[in-house]
Protein backbone atom coordinates (compact mmCIF):
# COMPACT_ATOMS: atom_id res chain seq x y z
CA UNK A 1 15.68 30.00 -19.91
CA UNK A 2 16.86 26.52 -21.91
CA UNK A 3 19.97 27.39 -20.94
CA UNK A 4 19.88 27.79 -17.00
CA UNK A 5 17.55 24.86 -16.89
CA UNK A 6 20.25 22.88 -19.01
CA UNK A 7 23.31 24.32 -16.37
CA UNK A 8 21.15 23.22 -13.61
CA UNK A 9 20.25 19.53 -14.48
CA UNK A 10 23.69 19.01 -15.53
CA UNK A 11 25.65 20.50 -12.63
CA UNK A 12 23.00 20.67 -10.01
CA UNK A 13 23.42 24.80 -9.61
CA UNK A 14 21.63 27.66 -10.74
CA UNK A 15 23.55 30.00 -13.19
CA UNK A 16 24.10 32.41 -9.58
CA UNK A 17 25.76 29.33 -8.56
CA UNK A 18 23.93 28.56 -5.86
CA UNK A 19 22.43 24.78 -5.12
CA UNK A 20 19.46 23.91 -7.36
CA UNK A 21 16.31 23.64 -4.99
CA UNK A 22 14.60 20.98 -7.33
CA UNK A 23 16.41 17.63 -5.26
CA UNK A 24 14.74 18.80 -2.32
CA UNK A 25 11.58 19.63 -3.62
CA UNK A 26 11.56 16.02 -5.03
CA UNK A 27 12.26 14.86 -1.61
CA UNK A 28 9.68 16.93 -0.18
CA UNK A 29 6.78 14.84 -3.32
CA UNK A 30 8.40 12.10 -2.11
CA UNK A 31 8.14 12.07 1.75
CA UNK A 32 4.64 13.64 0.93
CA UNK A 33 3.00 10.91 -1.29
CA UNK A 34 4.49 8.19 0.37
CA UNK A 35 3.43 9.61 4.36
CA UNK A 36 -0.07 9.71 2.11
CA UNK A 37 0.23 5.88 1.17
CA UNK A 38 1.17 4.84 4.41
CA UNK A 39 -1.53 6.16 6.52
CA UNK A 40 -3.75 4.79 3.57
CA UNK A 41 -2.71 1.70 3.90
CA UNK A 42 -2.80 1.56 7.66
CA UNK A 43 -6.58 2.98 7.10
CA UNK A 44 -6.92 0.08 4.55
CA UNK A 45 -5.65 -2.72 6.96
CA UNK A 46 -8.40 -1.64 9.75
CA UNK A 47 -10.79 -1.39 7.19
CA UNK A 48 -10.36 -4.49 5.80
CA UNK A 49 -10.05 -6.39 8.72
CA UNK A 50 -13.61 -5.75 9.37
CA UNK A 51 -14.33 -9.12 8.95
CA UNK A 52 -13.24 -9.94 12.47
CA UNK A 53 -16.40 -8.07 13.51
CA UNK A 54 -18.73 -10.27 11.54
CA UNK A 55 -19.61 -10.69 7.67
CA UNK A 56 -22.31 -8.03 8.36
CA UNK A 57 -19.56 -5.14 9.96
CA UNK A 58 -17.28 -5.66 6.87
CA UNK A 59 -20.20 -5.73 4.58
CA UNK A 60 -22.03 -2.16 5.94
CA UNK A 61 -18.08 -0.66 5.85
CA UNK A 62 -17.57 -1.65 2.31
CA UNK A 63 -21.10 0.01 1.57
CA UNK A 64 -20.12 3.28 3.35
CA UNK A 65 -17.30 3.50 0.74
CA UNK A 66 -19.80 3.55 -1.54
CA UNK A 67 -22.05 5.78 0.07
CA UNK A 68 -24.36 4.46 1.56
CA UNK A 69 -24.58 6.73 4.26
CA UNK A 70 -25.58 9.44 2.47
CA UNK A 71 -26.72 8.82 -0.86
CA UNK A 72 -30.39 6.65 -1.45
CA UNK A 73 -28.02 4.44 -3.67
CA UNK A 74 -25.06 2.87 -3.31
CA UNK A 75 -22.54 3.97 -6.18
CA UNK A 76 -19.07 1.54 -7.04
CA UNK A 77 -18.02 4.38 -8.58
CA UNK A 78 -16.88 6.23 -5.71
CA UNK A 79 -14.44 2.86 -4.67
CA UNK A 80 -12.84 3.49 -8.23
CA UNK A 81 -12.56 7.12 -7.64
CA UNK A 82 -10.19 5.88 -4.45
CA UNK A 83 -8.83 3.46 -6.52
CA UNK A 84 -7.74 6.08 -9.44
CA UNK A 85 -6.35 8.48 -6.59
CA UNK A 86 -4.56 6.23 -5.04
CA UNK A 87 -3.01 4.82 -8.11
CA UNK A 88 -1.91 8.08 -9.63
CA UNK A 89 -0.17 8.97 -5.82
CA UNK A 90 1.60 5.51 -6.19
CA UNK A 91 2.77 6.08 -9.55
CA UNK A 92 4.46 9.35 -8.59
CA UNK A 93 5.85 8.09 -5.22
CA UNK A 94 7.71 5.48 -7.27
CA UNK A 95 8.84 7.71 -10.05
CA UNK A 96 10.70 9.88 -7.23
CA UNK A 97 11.71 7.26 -5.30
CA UNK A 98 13.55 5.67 -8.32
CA UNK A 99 15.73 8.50 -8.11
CA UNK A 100 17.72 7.09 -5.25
CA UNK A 101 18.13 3.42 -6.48
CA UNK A 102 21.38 2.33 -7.51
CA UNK A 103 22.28 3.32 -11.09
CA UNK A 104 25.76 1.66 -12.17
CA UNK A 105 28.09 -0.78 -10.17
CA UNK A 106 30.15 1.93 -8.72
CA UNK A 107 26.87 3.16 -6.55
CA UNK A 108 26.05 -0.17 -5.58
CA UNK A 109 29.11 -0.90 -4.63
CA UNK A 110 29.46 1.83 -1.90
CA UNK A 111 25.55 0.99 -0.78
CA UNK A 112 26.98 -2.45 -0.26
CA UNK A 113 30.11 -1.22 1.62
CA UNK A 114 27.88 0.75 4.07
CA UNK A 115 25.49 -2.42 4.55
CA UNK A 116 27.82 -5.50 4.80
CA UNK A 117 31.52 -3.28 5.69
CA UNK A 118 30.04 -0.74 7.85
CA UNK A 119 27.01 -2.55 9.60
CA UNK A 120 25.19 0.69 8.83
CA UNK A 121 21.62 -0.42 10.14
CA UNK A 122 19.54 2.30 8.56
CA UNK A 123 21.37 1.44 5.43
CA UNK A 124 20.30 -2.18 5.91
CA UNK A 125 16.56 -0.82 6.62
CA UNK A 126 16.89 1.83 3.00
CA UNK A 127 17.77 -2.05 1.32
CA UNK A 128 15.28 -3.63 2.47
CA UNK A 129 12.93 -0.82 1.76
CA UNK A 130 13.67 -0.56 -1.46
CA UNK A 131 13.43 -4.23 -2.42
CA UNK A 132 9.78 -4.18 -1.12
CA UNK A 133 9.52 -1.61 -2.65
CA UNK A 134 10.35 -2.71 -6.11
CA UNK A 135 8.06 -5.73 -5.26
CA UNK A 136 4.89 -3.78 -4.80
CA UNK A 137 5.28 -1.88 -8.22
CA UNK A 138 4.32 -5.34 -9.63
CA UNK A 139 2.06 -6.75 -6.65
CA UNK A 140 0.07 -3.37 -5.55
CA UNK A 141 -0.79 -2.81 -9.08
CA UNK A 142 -2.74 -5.88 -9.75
CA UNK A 143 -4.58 -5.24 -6.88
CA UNK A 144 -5.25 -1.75 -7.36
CA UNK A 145 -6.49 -2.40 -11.14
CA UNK A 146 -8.92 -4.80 -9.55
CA UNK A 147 -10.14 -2.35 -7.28
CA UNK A 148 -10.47 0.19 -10.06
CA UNK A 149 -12.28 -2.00 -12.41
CA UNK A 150 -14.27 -4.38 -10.10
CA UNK A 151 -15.29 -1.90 -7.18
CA UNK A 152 -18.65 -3.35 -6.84
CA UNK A 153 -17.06 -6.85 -5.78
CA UNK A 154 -16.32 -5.97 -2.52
CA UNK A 155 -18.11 -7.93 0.87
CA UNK A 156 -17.56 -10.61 2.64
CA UNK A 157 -18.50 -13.32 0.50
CA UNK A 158 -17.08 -11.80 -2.76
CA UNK A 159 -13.98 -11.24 -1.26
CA UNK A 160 -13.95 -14.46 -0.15
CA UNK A 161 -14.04 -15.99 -3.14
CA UNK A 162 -11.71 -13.60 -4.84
CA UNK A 163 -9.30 -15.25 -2.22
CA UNK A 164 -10.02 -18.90 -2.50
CA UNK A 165 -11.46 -19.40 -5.59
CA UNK A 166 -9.55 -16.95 -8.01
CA UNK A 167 -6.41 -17.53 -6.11
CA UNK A 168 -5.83 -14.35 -4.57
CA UNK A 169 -4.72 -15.55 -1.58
CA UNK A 170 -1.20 -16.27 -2.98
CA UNK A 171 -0.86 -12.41 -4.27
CA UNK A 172 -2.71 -11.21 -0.84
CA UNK A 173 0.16 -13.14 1.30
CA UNK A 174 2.63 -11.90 -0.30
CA UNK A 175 1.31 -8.39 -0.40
CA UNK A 176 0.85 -8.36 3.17
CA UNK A 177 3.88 -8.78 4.94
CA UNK A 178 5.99 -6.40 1.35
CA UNK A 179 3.13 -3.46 2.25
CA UNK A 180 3.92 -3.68 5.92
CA UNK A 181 7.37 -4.12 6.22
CA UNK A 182 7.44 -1.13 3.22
CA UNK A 183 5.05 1.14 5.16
CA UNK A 184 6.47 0.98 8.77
CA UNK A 185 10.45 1.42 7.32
CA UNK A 186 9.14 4.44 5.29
CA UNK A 187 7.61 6.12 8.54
CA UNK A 188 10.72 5.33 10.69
CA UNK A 189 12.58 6.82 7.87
CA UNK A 190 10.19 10.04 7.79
CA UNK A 191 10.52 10.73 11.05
CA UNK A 192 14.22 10.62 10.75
CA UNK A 193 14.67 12.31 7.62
CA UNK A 194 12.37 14.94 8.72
CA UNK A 195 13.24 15.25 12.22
CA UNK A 196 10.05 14.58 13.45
CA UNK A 197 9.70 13.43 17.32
CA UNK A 198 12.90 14.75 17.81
CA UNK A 199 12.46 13.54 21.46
CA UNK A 200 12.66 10.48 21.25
CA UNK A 201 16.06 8.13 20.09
CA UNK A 202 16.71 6.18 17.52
CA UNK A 203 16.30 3.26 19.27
CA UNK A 204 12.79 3.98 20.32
CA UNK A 205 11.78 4.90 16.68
CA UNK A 206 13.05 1.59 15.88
CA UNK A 207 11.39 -0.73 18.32
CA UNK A 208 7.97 1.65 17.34
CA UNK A 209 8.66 0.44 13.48
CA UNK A 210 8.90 -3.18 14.81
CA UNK A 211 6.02 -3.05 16.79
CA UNK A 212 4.30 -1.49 14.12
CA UNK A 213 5.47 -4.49 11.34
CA UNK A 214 4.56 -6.97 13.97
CA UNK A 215 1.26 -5.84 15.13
CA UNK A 216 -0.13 -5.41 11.35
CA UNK A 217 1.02 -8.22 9.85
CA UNK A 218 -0.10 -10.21 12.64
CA UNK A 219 -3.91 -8.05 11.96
CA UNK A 220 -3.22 -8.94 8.63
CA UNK A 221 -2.87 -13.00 8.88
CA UNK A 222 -5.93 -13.22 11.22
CA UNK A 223 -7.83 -11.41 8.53
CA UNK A 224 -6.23 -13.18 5.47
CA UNK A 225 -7.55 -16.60 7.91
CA UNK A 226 -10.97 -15.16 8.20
CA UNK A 227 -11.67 -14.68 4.09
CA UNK A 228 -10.05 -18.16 3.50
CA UNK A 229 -12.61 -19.82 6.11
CA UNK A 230 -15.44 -18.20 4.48
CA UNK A 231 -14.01 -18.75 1.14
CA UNK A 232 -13.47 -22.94 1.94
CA UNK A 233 -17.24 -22.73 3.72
CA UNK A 234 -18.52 -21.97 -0.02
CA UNK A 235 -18.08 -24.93 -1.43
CA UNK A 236 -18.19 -24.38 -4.78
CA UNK A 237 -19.89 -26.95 -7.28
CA UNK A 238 -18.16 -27.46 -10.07
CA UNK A 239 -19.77 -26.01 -13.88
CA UNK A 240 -22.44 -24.19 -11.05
CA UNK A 241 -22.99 -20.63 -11.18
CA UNK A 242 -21.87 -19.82 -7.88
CA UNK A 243 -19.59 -17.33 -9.23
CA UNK A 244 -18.48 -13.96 -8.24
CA UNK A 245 -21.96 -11.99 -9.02
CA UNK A 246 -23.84 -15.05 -7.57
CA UNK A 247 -22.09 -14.32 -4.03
CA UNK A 248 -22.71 -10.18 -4.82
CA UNK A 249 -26.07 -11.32 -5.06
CA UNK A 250 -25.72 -13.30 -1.77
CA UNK A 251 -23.75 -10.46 0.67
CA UNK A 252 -26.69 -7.75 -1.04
CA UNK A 253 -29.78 -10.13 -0.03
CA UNK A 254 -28.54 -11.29 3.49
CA UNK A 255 -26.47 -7.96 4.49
CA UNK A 256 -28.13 -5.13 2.77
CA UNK A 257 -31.20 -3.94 1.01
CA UNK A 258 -31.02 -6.32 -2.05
CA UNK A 259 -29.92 -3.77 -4.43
């Protein structure tokens, strides 16, 4: 058994000679946990953009993540729960994906050849992928930890100050247009890969993907506006203890129950 599995990473065949079945059931994980982050984050970006509706909407929605609509308390825990899931599907989409980076000159060279020599646009789309990609390893982590250990922190006023106050906003701009541009490129690539609405052209998938980039990270700087205003309308005194459970405090008393 040592053996075939030994033939079969080193050659790619099974001992029958036929093709080894494990590439494409990597490609499968693949398409499968990162079609799984997308729609998350698209879920994510309509969630958080609650704001627009009022400090009170994004307040009740962050509640309902923790169960407030049907348990007699709300529980944080459930937000890391997310959190956790979400960070062990991450880990494993990157694992696979690192499979189709670039390991020596040689392959870089030919991915270069088809970008710059051939004007290969999906090419040029797979590059830019996978530098956003490798950007959000490092960015989506942070923010994911912070969700994991700090669930409870979430409304309109802590967020707020998360942004302005402990700086987020320069991690949160950056994250925003990397996570789009990552997400929409991934489903255009899906549905190609895939063969999924086979209908329609290539062209069409592509505008979709643009319109798609466009639309959320447009969402995504009105939001990213709102949480700065609020956070600036704080006005923080300095060596007070307006801090980040002071405004937890604030969002409970004035949008919820007080607990």
């Amino acid at each position: 058994m040592q053996e075939e599995k030994i033939i079969e990473g080193y050659l790619g065949i099974t001992p029958e000679r036929k093709l080894s079945k494990i590439p494409a059931r990597l490609d499968f994980w693949q398409s499968a946990t990162g079609l799984f982050l997308a729609l998350f984050m698209i879920a994510h970006m309509f969630f958080v953009s609650s704001i627009l509706l009022g400090e009170s909407a994004m307040y009740k929605v962050a509640k309902f993540f923790e169960g407030s609509a049907f348990l007699e308390h709300n529980q944080p825990y459930l937000v890391s729960i997310v959190a956790f899931i979400v960070i062990v599907v991450f880990v494993a989409h990157a694992f696979l994906a690192l499979r189709k980076f670039p390991i020596n000159y040689r392959q870089f060279k030919i991915l270069k050849a088809h970008k710059y020599v051939m004007h290969h646009s999906d090419t040029s789309l797979w590059f830019l992928q996978a530098l956003s990609g490798f950007a959000l390893f490092f960015l989506a982590s942070i923010h994911l930890y912070v969700m994991l250990v700090q669930p409870d922190t979430i409304g309109p006023n802590t967020s707020a100050y998360r942004f302005v106050h402990q700086h987020y906003w320069l991690l949160y701009i950056v994250l925003l247009f990397v996570v789009e541009i990552h997400a929409s490129v991934g489903l255009y690539r899906l549905c190609v890969k895939w063969g999924w609405f086979e209908s329609l052209k290539l062209s069409t998938l592509r505008t979709i993907k643009w319109i798609m980039s466009i639309f959320f990270i447009a969402l995504g700087l009105v939001t990213f506006s709102a949480y700065v205003k609020i956070g600036l309308s704080q006005n923080i005194v300095p060596e007070s203890h307006q801090t980040m459970q002071f405004f937890k405090q604030y969002d409970a008393i004035k949008y919820g129950k007080g607990n």
